[in-house]
N, C-alpha and C. Protein backbone atom coordinates (compact mmCIF):
# COMPACT_ATOMS: atom_id res chain seq x y z
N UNK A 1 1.21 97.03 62.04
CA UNK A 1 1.20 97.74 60.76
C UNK A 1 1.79 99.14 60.95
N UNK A 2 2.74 99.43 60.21
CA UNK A 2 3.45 100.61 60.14
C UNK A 2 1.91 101.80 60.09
N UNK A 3 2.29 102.86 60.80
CA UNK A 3 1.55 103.72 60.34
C UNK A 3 2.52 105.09 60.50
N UNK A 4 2.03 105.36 58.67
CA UNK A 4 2.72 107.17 57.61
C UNK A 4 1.86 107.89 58.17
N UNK A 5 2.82 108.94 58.73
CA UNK A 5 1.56 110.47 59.15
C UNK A 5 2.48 111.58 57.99
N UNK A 6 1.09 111.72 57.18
CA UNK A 6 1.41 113.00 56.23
C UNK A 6 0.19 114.36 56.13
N UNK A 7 0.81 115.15 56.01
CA UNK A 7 -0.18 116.41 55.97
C UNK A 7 -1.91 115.99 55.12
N UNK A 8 -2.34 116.87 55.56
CA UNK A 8 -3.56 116.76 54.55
C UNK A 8 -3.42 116.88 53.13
N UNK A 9 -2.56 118.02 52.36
CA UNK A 9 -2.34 118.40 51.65
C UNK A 9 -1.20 117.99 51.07
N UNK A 10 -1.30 116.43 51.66
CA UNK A 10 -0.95 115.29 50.75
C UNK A 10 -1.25 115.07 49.29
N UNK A 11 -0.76 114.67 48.11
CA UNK A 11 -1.64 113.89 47.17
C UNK A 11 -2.39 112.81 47.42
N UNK A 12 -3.41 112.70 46.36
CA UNK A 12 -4.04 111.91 46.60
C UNK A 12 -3.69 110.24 46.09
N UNK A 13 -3.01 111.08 45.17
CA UNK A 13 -2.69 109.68 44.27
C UNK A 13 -1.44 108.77 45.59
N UNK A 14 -0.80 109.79 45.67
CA UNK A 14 0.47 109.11 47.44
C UNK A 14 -0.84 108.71 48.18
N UNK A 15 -1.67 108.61 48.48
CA UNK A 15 -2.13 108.50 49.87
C UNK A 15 -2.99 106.93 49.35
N UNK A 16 -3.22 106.86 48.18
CA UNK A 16 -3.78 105.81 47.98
C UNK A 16 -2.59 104.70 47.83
N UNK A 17 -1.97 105.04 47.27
CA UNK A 17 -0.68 104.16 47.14
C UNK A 17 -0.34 103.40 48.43
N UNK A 18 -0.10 104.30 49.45
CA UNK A 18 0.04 103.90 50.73
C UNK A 18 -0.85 103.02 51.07
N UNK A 19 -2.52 103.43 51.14
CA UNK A 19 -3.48 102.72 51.81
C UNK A 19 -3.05 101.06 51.25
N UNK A 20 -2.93 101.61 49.38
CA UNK A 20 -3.25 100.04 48.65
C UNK A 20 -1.70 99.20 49.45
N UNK A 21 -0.46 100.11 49.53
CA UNK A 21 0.73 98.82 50.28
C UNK A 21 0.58 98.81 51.65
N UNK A 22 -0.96 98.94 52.43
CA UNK A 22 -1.39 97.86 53.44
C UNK A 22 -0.71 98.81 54.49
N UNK A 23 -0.39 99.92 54.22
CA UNK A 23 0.28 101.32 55.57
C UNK A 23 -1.23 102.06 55.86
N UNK A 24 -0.75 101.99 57.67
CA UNK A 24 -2.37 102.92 57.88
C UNK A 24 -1.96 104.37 57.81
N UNK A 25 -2.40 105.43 57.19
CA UNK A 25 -2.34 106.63 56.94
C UNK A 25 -2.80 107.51 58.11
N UNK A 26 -2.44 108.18 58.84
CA UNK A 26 -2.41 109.40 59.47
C UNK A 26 -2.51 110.63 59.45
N UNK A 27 -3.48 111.58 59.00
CA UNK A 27 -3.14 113.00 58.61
C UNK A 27 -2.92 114.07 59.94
N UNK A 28 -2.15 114.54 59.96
CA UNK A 28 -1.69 115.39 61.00
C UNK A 28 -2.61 116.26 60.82
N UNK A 29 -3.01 117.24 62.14
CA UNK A 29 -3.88 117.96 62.55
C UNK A 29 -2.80 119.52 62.32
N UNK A 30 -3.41 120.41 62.00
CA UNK A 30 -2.52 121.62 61.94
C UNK A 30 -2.95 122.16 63.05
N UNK A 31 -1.42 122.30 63.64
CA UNK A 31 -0.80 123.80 64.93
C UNK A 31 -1.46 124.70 64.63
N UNK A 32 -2.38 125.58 65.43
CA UNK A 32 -3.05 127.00 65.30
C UNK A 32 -1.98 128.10 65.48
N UNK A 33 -1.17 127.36 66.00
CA UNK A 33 -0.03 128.77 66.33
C UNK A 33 1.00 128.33 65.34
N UNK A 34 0.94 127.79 64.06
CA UNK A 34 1.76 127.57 63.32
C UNK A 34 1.59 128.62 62.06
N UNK A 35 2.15 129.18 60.88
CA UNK A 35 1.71 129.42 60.07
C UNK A 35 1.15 128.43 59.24
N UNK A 36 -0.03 129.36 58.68
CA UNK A 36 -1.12 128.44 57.91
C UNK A 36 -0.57 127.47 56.94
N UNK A 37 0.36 127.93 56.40
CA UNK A 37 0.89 126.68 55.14
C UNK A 37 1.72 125.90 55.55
N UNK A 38 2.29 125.64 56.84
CA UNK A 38 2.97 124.47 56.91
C UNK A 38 2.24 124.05 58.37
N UNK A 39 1.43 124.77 59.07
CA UNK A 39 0.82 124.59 60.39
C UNK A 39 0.25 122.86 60.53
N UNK A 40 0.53 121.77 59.28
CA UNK A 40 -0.07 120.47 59.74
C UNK A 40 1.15 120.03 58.85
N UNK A 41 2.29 120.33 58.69
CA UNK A 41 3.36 119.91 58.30
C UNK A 41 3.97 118.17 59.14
N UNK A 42 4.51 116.76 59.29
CA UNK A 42 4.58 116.86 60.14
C UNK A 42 6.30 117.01 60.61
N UNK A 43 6.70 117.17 59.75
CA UNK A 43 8.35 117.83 60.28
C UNK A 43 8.30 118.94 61.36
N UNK A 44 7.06 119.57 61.45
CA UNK A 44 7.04 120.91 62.38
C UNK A 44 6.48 120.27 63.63
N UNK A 45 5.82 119.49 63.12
CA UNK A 45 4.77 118.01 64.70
C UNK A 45 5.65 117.41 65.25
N UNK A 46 6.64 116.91 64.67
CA UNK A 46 7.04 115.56 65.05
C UNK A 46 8.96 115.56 65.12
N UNK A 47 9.38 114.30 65.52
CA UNK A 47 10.83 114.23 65.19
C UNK A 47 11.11 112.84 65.11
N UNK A 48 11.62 111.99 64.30
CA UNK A 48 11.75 110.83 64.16
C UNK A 48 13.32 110.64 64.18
N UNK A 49 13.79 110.23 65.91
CA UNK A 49 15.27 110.22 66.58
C UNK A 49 15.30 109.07 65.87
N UNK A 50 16.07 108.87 64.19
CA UNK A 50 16.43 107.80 63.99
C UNK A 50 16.57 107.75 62.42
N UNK A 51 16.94 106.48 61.56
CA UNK A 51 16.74 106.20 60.05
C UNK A 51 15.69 105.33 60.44
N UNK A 52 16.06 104.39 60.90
CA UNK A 52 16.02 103.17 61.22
C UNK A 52 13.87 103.13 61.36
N UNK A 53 13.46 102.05 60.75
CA UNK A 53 11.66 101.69 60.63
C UNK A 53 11.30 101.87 62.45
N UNK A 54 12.22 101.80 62.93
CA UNK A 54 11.47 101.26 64.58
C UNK A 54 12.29 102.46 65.56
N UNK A 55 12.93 103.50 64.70
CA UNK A 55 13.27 104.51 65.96
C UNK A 55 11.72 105.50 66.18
N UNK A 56 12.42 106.14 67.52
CA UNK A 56 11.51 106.64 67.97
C UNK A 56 10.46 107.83 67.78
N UNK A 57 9.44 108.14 67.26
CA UNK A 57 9.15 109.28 67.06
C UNK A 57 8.75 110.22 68.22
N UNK A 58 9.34 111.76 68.10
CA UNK A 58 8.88 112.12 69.27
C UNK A 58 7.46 113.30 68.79
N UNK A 59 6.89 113.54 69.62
CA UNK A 59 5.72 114.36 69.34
C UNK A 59 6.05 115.73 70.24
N UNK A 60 5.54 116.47 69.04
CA UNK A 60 5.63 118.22 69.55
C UNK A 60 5.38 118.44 70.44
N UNK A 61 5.63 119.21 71.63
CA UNK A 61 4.79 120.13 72.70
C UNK A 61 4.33 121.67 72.05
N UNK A 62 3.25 121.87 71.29
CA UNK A 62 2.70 122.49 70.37
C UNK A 62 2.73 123.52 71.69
N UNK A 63 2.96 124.15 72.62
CA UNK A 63 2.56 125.21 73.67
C UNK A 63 4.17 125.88 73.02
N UNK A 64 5.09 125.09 72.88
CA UNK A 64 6.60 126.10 72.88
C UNK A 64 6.88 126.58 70.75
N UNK A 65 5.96 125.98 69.88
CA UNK A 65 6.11 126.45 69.14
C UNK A 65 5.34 128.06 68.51
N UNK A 66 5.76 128.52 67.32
CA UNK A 66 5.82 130.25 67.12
C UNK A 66 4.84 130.16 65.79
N UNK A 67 4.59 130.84 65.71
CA UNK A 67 3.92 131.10 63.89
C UNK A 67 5.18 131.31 63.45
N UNK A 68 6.12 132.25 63.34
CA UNK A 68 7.47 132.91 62.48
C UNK A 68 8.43 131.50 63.12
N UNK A 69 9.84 131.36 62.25
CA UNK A 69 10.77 131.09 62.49
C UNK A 69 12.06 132.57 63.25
N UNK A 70 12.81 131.60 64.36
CA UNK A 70 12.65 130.12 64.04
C UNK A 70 11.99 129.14 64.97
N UNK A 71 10.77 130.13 65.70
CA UNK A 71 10.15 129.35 66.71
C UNK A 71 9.62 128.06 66.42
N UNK A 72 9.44 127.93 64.94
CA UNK A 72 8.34 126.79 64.22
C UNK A 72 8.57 125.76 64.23
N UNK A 73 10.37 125.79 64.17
CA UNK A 73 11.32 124.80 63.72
C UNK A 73 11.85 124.04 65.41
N UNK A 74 11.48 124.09 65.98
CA UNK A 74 12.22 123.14 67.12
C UNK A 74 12.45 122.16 66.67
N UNK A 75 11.26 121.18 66.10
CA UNK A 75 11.65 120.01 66.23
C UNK A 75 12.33 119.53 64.53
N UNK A 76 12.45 120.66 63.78
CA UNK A 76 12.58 120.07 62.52
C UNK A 76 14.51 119.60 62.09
N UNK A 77 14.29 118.75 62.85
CA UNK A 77 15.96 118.07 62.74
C UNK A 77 16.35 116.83 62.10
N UNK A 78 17.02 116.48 61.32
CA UNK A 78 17.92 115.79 60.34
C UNK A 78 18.18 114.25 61.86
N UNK A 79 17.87 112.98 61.70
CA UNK A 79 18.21 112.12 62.53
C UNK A 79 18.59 111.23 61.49
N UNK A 80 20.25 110.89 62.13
CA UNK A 80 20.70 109.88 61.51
C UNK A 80 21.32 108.60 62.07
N UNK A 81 22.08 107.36 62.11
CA UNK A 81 21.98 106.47 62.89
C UNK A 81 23.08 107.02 63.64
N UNK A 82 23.86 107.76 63.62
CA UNK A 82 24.78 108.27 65.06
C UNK A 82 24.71 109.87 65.58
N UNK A 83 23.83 110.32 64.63
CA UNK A 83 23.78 112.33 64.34
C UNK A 83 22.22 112.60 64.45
N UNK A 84 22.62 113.78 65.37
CA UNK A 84 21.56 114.36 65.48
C UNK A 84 21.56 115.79 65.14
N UNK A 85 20.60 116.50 63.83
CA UNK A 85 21.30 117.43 63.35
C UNK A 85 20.35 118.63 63.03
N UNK A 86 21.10 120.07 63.70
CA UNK A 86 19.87 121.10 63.56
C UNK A 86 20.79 122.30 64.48
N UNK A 87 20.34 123.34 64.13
CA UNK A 87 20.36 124.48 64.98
C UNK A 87 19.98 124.31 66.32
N UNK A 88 20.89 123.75 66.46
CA UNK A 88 21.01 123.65 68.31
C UNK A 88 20.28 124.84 69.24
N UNK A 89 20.84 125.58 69.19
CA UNK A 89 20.34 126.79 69.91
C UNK A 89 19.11 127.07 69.91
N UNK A 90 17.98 126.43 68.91
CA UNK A 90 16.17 126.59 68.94
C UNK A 90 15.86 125.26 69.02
N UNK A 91 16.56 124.02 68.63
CA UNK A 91 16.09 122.70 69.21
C UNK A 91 15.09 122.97 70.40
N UNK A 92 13.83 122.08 70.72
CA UNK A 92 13.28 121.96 71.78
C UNK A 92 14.02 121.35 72.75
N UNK A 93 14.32 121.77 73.96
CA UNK A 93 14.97 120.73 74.97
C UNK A 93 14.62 119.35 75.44
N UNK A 94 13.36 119.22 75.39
CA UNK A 94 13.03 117.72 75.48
C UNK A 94 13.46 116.89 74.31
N UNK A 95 13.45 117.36 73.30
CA UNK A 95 14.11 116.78 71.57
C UNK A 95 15.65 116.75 71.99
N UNK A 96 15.81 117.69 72.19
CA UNK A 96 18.03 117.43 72.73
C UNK A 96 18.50 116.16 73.65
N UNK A 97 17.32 116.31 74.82
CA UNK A 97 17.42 115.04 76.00
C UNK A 97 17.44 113.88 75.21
N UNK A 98 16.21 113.59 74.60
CA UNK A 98 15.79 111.85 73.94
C UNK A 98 17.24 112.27 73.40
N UNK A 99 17.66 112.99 72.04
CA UNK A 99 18.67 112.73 70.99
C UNK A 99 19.84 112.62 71.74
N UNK A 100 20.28 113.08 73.12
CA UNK A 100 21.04 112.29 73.73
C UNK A 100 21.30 110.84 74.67
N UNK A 101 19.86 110.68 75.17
CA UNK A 101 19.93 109.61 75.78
C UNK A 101 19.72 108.05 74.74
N UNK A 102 19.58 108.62 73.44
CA UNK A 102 19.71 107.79 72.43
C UNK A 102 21.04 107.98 72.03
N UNK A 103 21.86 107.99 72.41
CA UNK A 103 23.38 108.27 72.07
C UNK A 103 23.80 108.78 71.38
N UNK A 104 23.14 109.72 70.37
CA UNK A 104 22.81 110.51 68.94
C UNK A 104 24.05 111.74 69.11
N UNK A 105 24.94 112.17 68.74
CA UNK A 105 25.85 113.06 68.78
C UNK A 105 25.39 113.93 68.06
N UNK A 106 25.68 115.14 68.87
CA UNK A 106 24.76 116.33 68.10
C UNK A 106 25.23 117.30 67.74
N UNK A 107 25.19 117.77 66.22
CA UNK A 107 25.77 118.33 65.24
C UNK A 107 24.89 119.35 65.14
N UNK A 108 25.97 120.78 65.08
CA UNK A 108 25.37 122.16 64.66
C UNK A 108 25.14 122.34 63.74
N UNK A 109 23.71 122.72 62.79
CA UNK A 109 23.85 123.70 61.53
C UNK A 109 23.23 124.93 61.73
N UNK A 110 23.73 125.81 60.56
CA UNK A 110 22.35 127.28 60.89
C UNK A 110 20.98 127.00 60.25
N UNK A 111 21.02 125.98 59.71
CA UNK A 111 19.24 125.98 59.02
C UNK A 111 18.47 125.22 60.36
N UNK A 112 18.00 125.66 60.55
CA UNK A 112 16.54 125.57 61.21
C UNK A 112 15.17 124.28 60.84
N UNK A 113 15.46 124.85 59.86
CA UNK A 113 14.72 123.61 58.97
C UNK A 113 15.29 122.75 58.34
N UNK A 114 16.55 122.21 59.11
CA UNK A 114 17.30 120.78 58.98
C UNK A 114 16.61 119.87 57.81
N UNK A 115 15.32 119.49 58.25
CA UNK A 115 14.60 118.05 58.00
C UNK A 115 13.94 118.49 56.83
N UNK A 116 13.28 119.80 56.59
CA UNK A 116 12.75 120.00 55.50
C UNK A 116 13.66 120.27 54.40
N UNK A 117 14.92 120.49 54.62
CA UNK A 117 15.85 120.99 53.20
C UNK A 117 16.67 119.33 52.53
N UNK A 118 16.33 118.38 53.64
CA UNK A 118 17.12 117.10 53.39
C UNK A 118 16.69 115.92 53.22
N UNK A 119 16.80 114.52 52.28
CA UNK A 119 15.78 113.80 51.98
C UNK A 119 17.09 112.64 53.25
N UNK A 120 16.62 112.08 54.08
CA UNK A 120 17.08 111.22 54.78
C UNK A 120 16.84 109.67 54.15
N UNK A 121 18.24 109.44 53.47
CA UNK A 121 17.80 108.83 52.08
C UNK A 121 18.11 107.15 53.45
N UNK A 122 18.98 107.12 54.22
CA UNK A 122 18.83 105.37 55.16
C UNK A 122 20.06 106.69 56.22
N UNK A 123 20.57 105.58 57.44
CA UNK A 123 21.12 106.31 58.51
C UNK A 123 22.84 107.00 58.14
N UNK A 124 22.86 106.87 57.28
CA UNK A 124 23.85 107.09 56.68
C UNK A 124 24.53 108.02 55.36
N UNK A 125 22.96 108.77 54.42
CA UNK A 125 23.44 109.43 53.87
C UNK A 125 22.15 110.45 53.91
N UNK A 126 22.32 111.27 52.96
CA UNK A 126 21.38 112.02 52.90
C UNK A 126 21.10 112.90 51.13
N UNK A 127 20.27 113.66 51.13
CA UNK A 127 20.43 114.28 49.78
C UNK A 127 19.83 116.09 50.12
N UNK A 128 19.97 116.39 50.06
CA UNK A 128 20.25 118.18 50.56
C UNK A 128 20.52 118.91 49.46
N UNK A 129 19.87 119.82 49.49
CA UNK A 129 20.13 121.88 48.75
C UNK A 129 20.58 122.38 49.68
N UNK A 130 20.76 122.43 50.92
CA UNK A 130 21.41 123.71 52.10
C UNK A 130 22.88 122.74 51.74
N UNK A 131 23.78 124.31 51.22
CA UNK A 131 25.36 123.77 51.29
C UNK A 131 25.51 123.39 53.02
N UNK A 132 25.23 124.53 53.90
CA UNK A 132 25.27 124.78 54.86
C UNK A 132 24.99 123.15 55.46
N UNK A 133 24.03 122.56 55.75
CA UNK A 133 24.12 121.18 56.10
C UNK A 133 24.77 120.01 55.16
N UNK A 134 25.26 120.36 54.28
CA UNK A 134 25.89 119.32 53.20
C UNK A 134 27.81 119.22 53.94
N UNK A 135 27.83 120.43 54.17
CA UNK A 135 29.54 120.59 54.43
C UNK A 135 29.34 120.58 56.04
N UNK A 136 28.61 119.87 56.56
CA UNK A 136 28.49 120.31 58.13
C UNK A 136 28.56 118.58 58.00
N UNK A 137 27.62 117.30 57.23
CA UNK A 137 27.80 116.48 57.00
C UNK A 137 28.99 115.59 56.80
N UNK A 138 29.00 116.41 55.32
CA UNK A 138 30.05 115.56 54.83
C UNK A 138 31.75 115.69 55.80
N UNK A 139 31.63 115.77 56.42
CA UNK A 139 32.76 116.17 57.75
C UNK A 139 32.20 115.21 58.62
N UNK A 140 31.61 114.28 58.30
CA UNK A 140 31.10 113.29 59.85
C UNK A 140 31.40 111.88 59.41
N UNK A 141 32.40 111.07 59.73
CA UNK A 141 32.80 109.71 59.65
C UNK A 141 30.99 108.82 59.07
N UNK A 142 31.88 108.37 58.06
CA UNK A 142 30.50 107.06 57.38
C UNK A 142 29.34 108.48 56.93
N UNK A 143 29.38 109.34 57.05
CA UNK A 143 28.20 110.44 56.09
C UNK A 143 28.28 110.34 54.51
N UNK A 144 27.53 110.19 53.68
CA UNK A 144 27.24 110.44 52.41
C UNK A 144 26.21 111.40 52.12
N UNK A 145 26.89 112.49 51.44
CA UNK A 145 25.93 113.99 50.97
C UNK A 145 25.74 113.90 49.26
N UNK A 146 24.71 113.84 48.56
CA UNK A 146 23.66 114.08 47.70
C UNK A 146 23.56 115.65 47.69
N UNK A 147 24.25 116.30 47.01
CA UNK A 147 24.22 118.06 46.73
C UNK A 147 22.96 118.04 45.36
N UNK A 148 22.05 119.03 45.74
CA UNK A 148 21.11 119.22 44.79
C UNK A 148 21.01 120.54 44.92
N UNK A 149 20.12 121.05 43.38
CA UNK A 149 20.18 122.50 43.34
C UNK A 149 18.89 122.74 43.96
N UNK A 150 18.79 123.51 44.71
CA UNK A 150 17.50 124.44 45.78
C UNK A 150 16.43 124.93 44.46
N UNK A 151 15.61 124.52 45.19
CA UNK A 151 14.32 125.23 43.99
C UNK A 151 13.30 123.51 43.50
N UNK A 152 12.56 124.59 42.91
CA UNK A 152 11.83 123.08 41.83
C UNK A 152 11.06 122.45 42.76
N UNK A 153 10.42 123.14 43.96
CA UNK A 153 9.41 122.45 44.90
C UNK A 153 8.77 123.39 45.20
N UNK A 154 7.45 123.12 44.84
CA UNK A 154 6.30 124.07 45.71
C UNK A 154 6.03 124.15 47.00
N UNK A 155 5.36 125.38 47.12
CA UNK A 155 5.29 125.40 48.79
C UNK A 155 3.81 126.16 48.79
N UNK A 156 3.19 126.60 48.94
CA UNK A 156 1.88 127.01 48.94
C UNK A 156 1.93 128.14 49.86
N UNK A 157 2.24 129.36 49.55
CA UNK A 157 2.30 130.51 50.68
C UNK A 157 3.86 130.85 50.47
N UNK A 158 4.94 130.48 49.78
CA UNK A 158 5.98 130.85 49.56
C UNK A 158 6.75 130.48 48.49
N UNK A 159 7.89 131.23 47.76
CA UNK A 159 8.52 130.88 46.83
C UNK A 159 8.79 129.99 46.43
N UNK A 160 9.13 128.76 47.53
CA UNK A 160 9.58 127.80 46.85
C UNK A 160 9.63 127.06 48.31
N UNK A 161 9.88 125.76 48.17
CA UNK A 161 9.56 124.77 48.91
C UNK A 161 11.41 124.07 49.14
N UNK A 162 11.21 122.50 50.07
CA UNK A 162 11.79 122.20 50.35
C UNK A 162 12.29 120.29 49.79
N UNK A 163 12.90 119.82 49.05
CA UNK A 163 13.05 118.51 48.75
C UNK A 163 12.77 117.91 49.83
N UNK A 164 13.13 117.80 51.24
CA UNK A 164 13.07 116.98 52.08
C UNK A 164 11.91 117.04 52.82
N UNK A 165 11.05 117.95 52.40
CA UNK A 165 9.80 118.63 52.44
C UNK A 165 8.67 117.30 51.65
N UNK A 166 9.23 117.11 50.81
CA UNK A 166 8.24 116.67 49.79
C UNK A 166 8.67 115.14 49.70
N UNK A 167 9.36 114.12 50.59
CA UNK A 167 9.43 113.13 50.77
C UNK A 167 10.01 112.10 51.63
N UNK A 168 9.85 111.44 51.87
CA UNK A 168 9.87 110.41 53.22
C UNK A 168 10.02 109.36 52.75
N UNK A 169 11.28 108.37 53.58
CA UNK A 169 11.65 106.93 53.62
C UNK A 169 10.71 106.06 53.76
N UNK A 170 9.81 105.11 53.03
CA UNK A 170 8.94 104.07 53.95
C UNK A 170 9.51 102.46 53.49
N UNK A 171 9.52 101.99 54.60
CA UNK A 171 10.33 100.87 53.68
C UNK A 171 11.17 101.03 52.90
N UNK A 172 11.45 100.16 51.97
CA UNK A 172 12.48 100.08 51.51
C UNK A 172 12.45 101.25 50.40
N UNK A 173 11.78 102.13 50.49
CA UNK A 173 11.64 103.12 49.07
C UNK A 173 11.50 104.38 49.85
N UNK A 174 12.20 105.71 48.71
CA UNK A 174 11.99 106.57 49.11
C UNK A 174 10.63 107.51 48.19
N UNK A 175 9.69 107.83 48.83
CA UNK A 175 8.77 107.96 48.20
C UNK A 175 8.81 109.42 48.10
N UNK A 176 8.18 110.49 47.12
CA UNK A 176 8.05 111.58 46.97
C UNK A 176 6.72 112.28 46.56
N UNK A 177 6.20 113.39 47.20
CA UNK A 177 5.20 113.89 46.99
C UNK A 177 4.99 114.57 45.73
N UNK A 178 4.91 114.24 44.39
CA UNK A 178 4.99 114.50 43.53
C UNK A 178 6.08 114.16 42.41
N UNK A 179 6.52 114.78 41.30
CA UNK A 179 6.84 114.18 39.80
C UNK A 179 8.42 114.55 40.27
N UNK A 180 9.31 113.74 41.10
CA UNK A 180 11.15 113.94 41.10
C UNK A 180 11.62 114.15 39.91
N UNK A 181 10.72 113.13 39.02
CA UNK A 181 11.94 113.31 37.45
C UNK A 181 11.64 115.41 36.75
N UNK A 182 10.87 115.86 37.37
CA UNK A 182 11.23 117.31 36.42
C UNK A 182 12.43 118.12 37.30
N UNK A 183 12.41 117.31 38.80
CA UNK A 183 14.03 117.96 39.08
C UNK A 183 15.16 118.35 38.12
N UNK A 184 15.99 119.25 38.18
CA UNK A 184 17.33 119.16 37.36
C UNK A 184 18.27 117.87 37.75
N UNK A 185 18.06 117.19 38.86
CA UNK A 185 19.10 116.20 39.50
C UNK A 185 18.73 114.90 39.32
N UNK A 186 17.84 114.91 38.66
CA UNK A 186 16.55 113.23 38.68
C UNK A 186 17.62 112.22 38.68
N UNK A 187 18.27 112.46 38.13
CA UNK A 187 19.18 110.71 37.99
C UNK A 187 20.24 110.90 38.98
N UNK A 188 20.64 112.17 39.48
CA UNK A 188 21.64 112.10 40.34
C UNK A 188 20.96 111.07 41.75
N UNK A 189 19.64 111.81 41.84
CA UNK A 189 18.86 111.36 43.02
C UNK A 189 18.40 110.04 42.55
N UNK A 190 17.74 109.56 41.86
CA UNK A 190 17.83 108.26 41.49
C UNK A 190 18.87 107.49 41.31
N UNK A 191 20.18 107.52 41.15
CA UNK A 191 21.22 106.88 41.55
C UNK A 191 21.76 106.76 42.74
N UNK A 192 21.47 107.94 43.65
CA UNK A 192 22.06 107.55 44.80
C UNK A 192 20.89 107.19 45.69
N UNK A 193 19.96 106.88 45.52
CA UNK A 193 18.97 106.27 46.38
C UNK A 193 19.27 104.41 46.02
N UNK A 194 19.36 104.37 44.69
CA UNK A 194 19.30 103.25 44.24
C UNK A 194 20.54 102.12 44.57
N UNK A 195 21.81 102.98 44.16
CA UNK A 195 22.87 102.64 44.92
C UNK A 195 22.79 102.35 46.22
N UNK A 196 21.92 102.34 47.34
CA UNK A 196 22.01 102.10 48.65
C UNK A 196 20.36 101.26 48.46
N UNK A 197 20.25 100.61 47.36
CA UNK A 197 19.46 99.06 47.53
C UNK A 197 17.81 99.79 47.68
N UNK A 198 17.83 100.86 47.69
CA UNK A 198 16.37 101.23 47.98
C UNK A 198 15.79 101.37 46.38
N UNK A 199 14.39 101.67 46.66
CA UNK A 199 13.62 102.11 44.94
C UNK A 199 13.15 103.45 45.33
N UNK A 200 12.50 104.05 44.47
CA UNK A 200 12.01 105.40 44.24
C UNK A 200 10.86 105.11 43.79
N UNK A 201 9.95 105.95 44.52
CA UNK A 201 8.41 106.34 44.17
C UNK A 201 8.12 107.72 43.60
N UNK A 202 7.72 108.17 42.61
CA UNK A 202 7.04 109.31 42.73
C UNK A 202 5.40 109.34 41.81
N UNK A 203 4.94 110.54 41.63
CA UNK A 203 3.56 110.61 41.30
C UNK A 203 3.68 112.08 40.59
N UNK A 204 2.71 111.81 39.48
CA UNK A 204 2.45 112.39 38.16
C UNK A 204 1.74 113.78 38.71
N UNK A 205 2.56 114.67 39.09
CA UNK A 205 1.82 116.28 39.38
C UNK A 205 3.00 116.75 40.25
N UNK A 206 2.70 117.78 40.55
CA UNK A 206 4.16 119.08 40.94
C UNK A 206 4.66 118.54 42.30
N UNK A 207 6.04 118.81 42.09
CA UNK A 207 6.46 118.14 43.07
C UNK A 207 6.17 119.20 44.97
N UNK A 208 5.47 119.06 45.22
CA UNK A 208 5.27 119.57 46.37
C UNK A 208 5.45 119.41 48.02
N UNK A 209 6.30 120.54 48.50
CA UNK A 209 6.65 120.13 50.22
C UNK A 209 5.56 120.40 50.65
N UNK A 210 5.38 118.77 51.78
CA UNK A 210 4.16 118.64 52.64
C UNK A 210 5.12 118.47 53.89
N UNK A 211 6.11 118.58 53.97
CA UNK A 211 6.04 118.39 55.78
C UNK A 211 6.74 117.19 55.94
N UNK A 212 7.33 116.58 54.65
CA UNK A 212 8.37 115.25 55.02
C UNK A 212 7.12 114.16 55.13
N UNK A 213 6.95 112.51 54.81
CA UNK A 213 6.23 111.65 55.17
C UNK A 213 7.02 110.79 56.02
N UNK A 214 6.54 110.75 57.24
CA UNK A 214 6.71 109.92 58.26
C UNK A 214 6.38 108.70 58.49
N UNK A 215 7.13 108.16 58.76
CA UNK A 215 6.74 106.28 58.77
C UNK A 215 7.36 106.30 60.53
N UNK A 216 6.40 105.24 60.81
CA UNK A 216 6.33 105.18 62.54
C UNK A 216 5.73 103.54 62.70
N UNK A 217 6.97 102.41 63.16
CA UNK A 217 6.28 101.12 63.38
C UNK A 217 5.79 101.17 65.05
């Protein structure tokens, strides 16, 4: 049985959903040396070297992460079925090793928070607000970029939050932590999820970044 690791500060209404489609649920434990509002994030825990239901997840070494960025962000990187994608230069080094010995070619951006600005819609495209990783993308053989306008996600402790923040691939659907349709882009993003054979989930309350939902078979 697949098991989703999502923050605490999950919905509730997502978390039942999950339990009821037979996924065992996971709540990540929050980093003490993390800041408090994303410190049980698990984009900041974790790294999932892959699209794909059965790639690998890797787990934090919580001793090398910071409260501030961009110490926070080691592991928060964009994995796609040939790209591995993030501000190289604060990547954790054990995260660089796997993403190479998985044959993963590894692509520079300046965001830091790769994984939280981008919805990793299958291994092949993505949907993003950072131009900055959209034009770093769309420059990579077989990439498809989803441009959305930044904003319109809560974050609890800051202005504004992150789309890729607030949802995760499980199966065949991309599910979201809260209401996608008050996006400005709802149908853009509902078309291009849909166009690549998947469905869309979301749930009736603000759309809020938790930290990306992780699926791990």
């Amino acid at each position: 049985m697949p098991t989703i690791y999502v923050s605490p500060l999950t919905g509730s209404s997502l978390i039942n959903a999950l339990k009821k489609h037979g996924f065992a649920v996971e709540f990540t434990a929050a980093a003490q040396n993390l800041h408090p509002s994303v410190a049980a994030h698990p984009d900041m825990l974790m790294c999932k070297l892959g699209a794909a239901p059965e790639s690998e997840v890797v787990f934090a070494n919580l001793s090398i992460l910071t409260r501030d960025y961009p110490g926070d962000a080691r592991y928060n990187a964009i994995c796609l079925d040939r790209y591995f994608v993030h501000r190289l230069d604060i990547t954790a080094p054990e995260l660089l090793k796997k993403a190479s010995k998985h044959g993963l070619e590894l692509i520079n951006v300046r965001q830091g928070y790769a994984k939280c600005s981008s919805v990793v819609v299958d291994g092949k495209s993505i949907i993003t607000a950072d131009n900055g990783v959209a034009s770093a993308l769309e420059k990579l053989q077989g990439v498809e970029v989803l441009r959305v306008r930044p904003g319109f996600v809560k974050l609890t402790g800051f202005n504004t939050g992150f789309i890729g923040g607030a949802s995760g691939r499980i199966g065949n659907d991309v599910w979201f932590n809260g209401d996608i349709t008050a996006h400005p882009n709802w149908i853009e993003i509902k078309d291009f999820i849909e166009s690549r054979g998947l469905g869309v989930r979301w749930f009736d309350y603000e759309l809020e970044d938790v930290g990306s939902i992780i699926e791990r078979i």
